[in-house]
C-alpha atoms as a PDB file:
ATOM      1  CA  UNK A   1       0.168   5.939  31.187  1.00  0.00           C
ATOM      2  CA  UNK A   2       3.336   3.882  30.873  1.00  0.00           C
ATOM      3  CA  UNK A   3       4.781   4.428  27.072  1.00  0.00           C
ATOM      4  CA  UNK A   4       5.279   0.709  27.416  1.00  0.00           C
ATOM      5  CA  UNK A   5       1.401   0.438  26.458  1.00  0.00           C
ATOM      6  CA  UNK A   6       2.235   2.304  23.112  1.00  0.00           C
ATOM      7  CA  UNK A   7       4.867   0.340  21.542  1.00  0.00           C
ATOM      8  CA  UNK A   8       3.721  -2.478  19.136  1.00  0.00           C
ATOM      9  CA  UNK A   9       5.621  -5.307  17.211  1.00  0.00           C
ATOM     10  CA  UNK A  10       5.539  -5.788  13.614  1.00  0.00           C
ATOM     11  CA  UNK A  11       5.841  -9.156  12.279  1.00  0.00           C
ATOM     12  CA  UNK A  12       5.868 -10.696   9.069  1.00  0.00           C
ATOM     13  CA  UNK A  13       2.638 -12.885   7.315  1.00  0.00           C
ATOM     14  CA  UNK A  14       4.350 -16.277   8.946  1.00  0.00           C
ATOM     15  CA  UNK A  15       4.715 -14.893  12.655  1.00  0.00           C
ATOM     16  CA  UNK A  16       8.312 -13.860  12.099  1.00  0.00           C
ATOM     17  CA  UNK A  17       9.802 -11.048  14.591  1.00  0.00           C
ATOM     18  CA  UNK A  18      10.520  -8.040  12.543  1.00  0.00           C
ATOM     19  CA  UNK A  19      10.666  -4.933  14.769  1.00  0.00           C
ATOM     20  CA  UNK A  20       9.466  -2.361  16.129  1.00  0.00           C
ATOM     21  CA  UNK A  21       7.271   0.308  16.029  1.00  0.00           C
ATOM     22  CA  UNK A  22       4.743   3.051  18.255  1.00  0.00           C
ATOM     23  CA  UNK A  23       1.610   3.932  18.261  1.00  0.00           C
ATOM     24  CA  UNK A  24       0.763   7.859  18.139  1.00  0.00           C
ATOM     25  CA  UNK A  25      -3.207   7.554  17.563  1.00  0.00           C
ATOM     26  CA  UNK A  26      -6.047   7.118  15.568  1.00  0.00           C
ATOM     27  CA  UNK A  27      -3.781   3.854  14.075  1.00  0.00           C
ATOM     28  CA  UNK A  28      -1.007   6.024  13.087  1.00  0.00           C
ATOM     29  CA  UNK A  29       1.598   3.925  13.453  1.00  0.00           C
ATOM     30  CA  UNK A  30       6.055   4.711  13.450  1.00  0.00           C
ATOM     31  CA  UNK A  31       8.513   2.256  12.496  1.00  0.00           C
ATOM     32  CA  UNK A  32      11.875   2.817  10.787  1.00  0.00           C
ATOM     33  CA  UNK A  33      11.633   2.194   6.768  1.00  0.00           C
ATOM     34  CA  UNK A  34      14.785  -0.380   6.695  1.00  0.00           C
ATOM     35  CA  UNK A  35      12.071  -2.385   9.235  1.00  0.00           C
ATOM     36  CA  UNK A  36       9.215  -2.555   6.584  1.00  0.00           C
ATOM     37  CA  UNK A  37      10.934  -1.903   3.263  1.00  0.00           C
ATOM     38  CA  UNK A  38      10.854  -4.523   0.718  1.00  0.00           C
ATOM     39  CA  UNK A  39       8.160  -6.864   3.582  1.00  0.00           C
ATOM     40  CA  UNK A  40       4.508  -6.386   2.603  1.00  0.00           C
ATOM     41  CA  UNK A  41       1.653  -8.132   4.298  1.00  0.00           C
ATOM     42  CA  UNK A  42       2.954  -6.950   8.258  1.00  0.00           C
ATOM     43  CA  UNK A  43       0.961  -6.921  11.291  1.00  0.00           C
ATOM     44  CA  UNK A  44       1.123  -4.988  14.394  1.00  0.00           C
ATOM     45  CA  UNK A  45       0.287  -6.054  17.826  1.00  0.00           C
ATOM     46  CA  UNK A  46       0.533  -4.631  21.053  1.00  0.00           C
ATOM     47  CA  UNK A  47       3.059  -7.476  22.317  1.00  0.00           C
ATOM     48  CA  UNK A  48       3.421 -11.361  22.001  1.00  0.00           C
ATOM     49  CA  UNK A  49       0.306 -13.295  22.108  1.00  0.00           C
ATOM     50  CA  UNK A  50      -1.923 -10.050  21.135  1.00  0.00           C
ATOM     51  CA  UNK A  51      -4.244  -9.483  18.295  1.00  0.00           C
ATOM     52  CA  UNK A  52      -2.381  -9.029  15.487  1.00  0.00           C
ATOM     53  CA  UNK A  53      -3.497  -6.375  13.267  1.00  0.00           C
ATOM     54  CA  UNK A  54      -2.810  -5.369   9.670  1.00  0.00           C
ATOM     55  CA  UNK A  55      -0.867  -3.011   8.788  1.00  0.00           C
ATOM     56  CA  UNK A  56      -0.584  -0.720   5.472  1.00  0.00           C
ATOM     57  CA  UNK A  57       1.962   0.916   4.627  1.00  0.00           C
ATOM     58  CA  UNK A  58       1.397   4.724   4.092  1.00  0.00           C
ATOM     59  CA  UNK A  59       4.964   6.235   3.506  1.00  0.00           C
ATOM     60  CA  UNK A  60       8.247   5.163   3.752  1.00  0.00           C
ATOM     61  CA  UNK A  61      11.065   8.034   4.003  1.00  0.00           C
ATOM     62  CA  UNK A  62      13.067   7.775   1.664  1.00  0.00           C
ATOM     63  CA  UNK A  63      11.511   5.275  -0.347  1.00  0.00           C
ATOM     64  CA  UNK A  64      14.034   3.253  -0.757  1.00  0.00           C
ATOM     65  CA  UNK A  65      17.998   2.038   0.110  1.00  0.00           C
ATOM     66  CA  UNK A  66      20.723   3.152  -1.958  1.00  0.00           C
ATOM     67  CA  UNK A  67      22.319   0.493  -3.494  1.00  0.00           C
ATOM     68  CA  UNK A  68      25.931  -0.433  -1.621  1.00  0.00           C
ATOM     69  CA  UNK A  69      24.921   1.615   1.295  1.00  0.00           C
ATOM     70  CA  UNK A  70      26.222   0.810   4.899  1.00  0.00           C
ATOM     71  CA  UNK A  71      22.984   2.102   6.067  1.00  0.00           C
ATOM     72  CA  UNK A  72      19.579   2.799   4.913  1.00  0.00           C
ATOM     73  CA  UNK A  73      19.208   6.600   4.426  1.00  0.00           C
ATOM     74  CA  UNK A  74      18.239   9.332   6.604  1.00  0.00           C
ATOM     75  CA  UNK A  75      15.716  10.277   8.360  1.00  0.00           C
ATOM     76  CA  UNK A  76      14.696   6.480   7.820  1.00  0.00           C
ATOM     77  CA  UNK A  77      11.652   6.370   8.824  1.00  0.00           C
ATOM     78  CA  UNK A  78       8.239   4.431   7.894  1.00  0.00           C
ATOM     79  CA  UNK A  79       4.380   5.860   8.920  1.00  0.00           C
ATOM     80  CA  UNK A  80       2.326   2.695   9.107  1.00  0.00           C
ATOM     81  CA  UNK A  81      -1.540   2.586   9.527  1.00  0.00           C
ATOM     82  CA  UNK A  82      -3.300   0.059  11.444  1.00  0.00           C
ATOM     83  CA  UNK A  83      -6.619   0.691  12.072  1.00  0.00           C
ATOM     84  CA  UNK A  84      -7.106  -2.048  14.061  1.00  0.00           C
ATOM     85  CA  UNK A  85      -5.227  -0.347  16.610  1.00  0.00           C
ATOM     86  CA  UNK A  86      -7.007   2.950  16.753  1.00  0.00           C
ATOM     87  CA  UNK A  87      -7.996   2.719  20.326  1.00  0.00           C
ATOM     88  CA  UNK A  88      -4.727   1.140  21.463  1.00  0.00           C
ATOM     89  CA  UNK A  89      -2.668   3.439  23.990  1.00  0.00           C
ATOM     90  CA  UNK A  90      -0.826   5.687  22.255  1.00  0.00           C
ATOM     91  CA  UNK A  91       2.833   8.062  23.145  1.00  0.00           C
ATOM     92  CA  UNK A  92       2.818  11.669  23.080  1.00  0.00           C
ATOM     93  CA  UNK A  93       5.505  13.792  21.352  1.00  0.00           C
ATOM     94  CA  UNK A  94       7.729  15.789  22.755  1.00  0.00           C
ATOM     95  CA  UNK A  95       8.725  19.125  21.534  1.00  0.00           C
ATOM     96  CA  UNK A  96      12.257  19.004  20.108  1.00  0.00           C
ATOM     97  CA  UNK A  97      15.462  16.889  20.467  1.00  0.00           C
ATOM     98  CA  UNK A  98      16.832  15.650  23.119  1.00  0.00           C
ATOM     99  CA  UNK A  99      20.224  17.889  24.392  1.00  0.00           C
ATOM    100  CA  UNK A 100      23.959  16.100  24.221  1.00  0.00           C
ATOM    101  CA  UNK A 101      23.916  14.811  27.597  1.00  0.00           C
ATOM    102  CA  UNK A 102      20.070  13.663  28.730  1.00  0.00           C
ATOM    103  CA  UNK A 103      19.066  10.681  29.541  1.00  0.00           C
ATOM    104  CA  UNK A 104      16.786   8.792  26.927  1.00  0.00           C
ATOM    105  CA  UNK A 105      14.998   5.420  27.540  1.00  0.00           C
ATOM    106  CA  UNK A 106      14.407   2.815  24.651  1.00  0.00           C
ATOM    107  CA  UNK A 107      11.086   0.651  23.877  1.00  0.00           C
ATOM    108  CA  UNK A 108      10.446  -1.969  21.874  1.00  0.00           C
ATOM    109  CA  UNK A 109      10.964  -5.708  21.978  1.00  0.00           C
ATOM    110  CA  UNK A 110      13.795  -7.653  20.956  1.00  0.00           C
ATOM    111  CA  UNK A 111      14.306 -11.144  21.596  1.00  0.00           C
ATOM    112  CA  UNK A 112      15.732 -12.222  24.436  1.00  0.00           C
ATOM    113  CA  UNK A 113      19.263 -13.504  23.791  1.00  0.00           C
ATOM    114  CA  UNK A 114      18.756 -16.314  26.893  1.00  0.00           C
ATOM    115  CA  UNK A 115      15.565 -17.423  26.010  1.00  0.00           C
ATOM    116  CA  UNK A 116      14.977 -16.802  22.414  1.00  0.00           C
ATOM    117  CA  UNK A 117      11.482 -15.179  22.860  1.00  0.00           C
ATOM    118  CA  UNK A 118      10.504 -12.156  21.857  1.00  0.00           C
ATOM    119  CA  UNK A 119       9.250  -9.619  24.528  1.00  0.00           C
ATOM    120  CA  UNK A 120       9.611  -6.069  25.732  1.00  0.00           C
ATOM    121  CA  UNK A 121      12.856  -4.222  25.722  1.00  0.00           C
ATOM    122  CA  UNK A 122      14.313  -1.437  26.776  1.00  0.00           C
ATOM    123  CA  UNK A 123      17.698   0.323  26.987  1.00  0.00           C
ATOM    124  CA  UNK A 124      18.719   3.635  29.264  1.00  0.00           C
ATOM    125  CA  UNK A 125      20.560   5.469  27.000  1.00  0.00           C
ATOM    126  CA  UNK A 126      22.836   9.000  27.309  1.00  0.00           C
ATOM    127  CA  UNK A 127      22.811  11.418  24.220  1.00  0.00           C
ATOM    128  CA  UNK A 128      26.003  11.974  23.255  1.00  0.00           C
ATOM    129  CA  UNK A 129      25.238  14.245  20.180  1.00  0.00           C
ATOM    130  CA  UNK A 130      24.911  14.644  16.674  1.00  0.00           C
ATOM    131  CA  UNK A 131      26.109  12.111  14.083  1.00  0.00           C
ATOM    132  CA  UNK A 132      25.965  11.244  10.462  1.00  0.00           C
ATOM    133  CA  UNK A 133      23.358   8.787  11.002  1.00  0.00           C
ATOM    134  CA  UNK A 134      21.189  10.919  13.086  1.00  0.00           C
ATOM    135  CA  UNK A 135      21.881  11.368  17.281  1.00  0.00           C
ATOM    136  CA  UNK A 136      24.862   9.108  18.947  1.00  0.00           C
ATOM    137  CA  UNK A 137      23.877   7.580  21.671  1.00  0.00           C
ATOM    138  CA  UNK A 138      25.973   5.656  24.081  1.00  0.00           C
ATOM    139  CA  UNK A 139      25.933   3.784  27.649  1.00  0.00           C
ATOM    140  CA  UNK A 140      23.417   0.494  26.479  1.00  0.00           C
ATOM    141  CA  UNK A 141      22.886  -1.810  24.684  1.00  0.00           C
ATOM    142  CA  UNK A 142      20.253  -1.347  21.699  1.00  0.00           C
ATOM    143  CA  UNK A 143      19.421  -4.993  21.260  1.00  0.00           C
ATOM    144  CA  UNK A 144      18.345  -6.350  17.539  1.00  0.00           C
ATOM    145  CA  UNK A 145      14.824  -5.478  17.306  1.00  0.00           C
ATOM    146  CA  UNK A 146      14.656  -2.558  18.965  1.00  0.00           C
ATOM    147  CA  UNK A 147      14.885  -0.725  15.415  1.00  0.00           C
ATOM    148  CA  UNK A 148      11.761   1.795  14.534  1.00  0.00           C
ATOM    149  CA  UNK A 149      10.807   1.843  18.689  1.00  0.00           C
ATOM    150  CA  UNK A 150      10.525   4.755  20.439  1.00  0.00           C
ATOM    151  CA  UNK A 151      13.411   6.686  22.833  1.00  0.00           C
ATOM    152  CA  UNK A 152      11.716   8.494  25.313  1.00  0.00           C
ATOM    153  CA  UNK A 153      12.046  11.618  27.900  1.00  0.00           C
ATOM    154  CA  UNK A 154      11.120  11.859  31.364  1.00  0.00           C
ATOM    155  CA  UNK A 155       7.488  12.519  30.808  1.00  0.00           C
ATOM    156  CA  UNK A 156       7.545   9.622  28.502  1.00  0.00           C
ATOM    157  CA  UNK A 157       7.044  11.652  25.292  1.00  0.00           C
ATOM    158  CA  UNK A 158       8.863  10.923  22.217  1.00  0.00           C
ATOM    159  CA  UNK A 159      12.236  12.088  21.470  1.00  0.00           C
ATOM    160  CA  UNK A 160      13.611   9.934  19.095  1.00  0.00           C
ATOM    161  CA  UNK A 161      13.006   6.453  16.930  1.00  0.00           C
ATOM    162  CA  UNK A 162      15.630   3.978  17.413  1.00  0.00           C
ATOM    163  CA  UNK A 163      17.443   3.585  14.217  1.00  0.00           C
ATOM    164  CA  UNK A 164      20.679   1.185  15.144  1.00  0.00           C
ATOM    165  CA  UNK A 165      22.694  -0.799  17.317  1.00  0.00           C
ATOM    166  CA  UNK A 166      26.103   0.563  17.102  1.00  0.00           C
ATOM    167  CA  UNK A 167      28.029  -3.023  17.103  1.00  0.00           C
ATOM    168  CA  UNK A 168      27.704  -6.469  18.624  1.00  0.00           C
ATOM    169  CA  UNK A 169      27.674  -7.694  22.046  1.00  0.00           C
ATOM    170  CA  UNK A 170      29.442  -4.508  24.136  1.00  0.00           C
ATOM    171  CA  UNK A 171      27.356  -1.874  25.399  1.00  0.00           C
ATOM    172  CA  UNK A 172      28.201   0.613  22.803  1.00  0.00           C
ATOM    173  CA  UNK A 173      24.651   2.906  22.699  1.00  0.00           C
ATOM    174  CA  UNK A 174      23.752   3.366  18.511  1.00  0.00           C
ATOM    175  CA  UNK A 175      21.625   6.010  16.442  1.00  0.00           C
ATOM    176  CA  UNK A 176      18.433   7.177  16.719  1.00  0.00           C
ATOM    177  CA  UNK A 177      16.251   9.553  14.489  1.00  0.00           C
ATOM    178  CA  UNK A 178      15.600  12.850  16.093  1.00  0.00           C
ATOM    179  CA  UNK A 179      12.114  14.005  17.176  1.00  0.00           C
ATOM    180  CA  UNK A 180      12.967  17.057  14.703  1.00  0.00           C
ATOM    181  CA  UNK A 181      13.012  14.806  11.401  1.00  0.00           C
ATOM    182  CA  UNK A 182       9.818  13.334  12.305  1.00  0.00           C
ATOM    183  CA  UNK A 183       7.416  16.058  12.833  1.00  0.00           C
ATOM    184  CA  UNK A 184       7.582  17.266   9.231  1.00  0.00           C
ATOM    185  CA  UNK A 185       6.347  14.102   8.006  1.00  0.00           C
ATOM    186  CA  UNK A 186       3.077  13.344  10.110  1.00  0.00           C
ATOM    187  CA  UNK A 187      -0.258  14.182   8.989  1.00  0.00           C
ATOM    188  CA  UNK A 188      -1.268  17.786  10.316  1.00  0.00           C
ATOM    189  CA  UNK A 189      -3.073  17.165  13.054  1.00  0.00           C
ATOM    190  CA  UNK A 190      -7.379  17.157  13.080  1.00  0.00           C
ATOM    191  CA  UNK A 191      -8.801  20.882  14.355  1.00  0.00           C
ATOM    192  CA  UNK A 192     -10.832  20.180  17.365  1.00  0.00           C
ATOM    193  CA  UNK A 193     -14.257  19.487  16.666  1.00  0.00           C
ATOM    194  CA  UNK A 194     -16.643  22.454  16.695  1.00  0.00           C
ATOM    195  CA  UNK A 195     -18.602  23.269  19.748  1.00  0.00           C
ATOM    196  CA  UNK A 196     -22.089  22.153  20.271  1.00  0.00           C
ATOM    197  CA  UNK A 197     -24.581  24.720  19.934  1.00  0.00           C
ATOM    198  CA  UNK A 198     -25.829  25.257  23.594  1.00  0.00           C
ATOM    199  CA  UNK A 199     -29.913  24.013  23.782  1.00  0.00           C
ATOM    200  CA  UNK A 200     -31.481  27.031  25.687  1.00  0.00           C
ATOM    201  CA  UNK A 201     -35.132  27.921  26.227  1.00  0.00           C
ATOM    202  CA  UNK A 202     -34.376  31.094  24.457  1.00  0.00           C
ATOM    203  CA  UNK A 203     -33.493  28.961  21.071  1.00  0.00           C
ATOM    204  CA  UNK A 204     -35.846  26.551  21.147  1.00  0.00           C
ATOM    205  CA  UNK A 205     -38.758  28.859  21.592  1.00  0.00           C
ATOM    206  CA  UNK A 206     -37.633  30.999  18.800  1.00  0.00           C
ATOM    207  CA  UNK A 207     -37.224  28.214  16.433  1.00  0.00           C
ATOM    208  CA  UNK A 208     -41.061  27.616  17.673  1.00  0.00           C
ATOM    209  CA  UNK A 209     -42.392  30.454  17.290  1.00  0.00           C
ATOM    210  CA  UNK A 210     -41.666  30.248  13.380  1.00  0.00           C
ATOM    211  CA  UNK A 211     -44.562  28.061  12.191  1.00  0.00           C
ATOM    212  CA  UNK A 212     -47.588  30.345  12.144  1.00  0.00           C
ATOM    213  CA  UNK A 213     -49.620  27.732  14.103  1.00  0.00           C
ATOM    214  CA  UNK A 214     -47.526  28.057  17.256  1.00  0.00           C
ATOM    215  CA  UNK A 215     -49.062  31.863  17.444  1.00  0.00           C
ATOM    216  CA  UNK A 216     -52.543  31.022  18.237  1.00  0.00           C
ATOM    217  CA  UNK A 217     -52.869  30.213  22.198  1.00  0.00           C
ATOM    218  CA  UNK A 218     -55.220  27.928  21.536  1.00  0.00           C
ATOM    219  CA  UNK A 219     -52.752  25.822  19.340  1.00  0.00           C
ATOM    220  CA  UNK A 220     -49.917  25.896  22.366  1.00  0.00           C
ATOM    221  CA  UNK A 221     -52.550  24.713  24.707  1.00  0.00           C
ATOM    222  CA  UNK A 222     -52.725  21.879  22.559  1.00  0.00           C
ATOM    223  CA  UNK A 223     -48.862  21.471  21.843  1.00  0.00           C
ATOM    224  CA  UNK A 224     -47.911  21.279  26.040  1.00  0.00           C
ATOM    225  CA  UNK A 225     -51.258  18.602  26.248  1.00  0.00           C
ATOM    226  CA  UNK A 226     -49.371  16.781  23.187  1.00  0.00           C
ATOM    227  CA  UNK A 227     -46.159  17.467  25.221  1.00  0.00           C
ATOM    228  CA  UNK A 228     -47.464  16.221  28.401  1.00  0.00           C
ATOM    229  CA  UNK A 229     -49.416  13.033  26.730  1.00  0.00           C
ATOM    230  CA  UNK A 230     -46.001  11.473  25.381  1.00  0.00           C
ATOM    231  CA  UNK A 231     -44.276  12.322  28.884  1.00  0.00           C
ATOM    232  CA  UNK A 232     -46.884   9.959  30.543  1.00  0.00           C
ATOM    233  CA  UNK A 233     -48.345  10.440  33.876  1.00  0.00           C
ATOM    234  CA  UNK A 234     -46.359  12.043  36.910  1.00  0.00           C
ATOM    235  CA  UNK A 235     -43.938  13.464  33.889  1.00  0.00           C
ATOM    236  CA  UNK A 236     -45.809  15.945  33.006  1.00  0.00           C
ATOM    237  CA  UNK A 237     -44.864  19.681  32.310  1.00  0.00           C
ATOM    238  CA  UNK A 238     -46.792  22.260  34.507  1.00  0.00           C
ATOM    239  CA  UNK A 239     -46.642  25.840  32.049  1.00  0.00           C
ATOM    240  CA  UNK A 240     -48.398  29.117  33.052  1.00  0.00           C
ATOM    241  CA  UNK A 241     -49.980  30.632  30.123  1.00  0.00           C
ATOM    242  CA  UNK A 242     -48.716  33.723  28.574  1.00  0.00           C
ATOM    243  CA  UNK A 243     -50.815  35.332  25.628  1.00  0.00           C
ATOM    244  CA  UNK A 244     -47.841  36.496  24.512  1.00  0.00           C
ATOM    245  CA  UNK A 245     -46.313  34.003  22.258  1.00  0.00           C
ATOM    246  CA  UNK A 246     -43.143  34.126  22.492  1.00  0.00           C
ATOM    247  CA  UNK A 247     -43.298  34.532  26.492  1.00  0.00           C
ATOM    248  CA  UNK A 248     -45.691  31.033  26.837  1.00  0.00           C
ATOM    249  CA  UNK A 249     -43.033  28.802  24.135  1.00  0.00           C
ATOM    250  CA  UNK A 250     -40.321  30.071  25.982  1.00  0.00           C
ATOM    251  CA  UNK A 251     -41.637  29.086  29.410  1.00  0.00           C
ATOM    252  CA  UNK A 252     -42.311  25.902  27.885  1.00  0.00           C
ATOM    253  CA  UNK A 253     -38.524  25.363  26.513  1.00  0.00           C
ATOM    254  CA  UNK A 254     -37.407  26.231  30.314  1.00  0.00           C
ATOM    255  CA  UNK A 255     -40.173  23.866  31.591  1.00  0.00           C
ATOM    256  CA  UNK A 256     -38.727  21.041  29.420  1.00  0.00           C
ATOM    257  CA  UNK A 257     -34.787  21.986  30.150  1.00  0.00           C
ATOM    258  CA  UNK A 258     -35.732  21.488  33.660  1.00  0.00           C
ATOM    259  CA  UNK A 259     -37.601  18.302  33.186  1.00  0.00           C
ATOM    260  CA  UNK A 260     -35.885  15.541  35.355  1.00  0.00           C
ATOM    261  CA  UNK A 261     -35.768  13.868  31.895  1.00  0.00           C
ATOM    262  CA  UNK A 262     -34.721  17.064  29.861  1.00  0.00           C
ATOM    263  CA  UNK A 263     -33.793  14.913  26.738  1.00  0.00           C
ATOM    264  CA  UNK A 264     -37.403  12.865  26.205  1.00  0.00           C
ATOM    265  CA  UNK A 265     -39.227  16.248  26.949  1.00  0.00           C
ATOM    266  CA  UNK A 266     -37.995  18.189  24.499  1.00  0.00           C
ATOM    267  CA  UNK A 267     -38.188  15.266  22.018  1.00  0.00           C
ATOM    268  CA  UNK A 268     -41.876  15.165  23.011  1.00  0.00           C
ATOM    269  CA  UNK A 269     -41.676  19.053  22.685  1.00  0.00           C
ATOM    270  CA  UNK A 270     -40.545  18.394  18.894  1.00  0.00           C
ATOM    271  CA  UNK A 271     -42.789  15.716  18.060  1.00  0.00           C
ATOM    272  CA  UNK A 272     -45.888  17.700  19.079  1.00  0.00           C
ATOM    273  CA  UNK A 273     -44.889  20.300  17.862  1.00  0.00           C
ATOM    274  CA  UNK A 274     -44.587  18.631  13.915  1.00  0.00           C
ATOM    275  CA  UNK A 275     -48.001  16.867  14.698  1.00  0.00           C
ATOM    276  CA  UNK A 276     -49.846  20.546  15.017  1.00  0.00           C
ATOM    277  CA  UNK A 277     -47.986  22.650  12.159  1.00  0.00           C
ATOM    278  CA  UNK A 278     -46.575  19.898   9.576  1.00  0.00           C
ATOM    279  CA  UNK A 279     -43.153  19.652   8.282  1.00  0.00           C
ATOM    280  CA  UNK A 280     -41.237  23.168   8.918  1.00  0.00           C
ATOM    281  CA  UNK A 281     -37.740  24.374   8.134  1.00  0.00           C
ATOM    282  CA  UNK A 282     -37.413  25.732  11.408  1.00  0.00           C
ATOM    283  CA  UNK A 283     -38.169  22.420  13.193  1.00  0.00           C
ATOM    284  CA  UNK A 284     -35.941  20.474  11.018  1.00  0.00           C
ATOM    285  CA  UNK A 285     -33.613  23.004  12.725  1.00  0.00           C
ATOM    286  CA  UNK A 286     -34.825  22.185  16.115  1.00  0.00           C
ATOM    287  CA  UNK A 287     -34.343  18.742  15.161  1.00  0.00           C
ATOM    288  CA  UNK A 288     -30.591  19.395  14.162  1.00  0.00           C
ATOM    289  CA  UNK A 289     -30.008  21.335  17.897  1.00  0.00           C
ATOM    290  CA  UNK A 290     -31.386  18.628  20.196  1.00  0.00           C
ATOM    291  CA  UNK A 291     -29.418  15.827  18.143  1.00  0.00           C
ATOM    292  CA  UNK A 292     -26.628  16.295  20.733  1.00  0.00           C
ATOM    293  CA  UNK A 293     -29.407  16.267  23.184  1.00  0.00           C
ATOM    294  CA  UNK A 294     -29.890  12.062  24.825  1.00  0.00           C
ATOM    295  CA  UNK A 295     -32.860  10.883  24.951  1.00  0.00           C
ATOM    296  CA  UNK A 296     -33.252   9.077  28.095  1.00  0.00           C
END
């Protein structure tokens, strides 16, 4: 994916071009805070003509200008959220600066000093080093509006937010924010979610085998008729009897699994199952393991 896709524009309540900003996920949005200070009420879109989305302001860093400053302080930078975006494309990170000397490439939008519209930008930059401001960068032209977009790597992962346009109309470069002064301000990241407990025959014929019915053979007769009655004819489950409980639920579970609708037979597995013994903690557990299971 292009990092093109990620980059948004921030406007003001009447339309008005403001800057611009990336996407990093889950609506997180990155802007610089001299964009946003001071201009509530902005929306986010993923270029000219998109939805525009609203846009809250979670933190700007710092929170304010000094007064009689040149420049708005360092690291400058604002995390927006715009959950209307939360499904948009978003940039990855990458994992520390960029070196004096790489190449970076700037995206945003700015509007276009022929035409007067606003559109996508973008500006090939060389790193020339460190600098009061945050990283020099030279051998472009950072156009007016670029400020809060992204400066990318290679891969296309973020290096760098684009914090200024070092003067006029000469391709001079300007400052970005390094990667580095970023991280420590995101949200930690979510832990993965937990595994799904696997459904096996072994686990569902142990969580069977609880309610004291489900021992009597005569009783699991009736549960794979029950099973086989809400399957419907030509779906039915074909289970050689064991007296051995255990042995005949578990042969049932496999029977089920291997159903060529596995999900419907083990729901019809559970639901004859609560019809013969009554409400059990053990098949509310049952219940809980095939939730993951579809029913087709």
């Amino acid at each position: 994916m292009s990092p093109d896709s990620a980059a948004v524009l921030l406007a003001d309540p009447a339309g008005n071009f403001r800057g611009s900003g990336f996407h990093l996920g889950a609506g997180l949005l990155v802007s610089c805070a001299h964009v946003v200070h001071g201009r509530p009420g902005l929306t986010a879109a993923t270029g000219p003509g998109a939805d525009a989305h609203p846009v809250r302001t979670a933190r700007l860093f710092p929170p304010g200008p000094v007064p009689g400053a040149a420049a708005y302080p360092r690291p400058d930078l604002a995390l927006l959220t715009a959950p209307g975006l939360a499904d948009a494309p978003a940039v990855p990170l990458a994992g520390r600066d960029p070196a004096s000397g790489a190449v970076v490439l700037v995206r945003g939008f700015a509007r276009n000093p022929v035409t007067g519209e606003v559109g996508p930008e973008s500006a090939r930059l060389t790193v020339a080093g460190p600098s009061g401001l945050g990283i020099r960068v030279q051998g472009g032209w950072i156009q007016p509006g670029l400020s809060g977009g992204m400066a990318v790597d290679g891969q296309g992962r973020v290096v760098g937010v684009v914090k200024a346009t070092a003067d006029g109309d000469d391709p001079v470069g300007g400052w970005l924010t390094p990667l580095s002064e970023l991280l420590p301000l995101l949200p930690p990241a979510a832990p993965p979610p937990a595994p799904r407990p696997a459904v096996t025959a072994g686990e569902v014929a142990r969580l069977l085998a609880a309610p004291a019915p489900l021992q009597d053979p005569a009783v699991r007769l009736e549960l794979v008729q029950a099973v086989n009655e809400r399957l419907g004819p030509g779906e039915e489950v074909r289970v050689a009897y064991h007296a051995l409980a255990a042995l005949h639920l578990r042969a049932l579970a496999a029977c089920c699994l291997q159903h060529r609708r596995p999900g419907a037979a083990l729901r019809a597995l559970l639901a004859g199952a609560r019809e013969l013994c009554g409400p059990h903690r053990a098949l509310d557990e049952l219940d809980a393991l095939l939730g993951s299971e579809p029913e087709e």
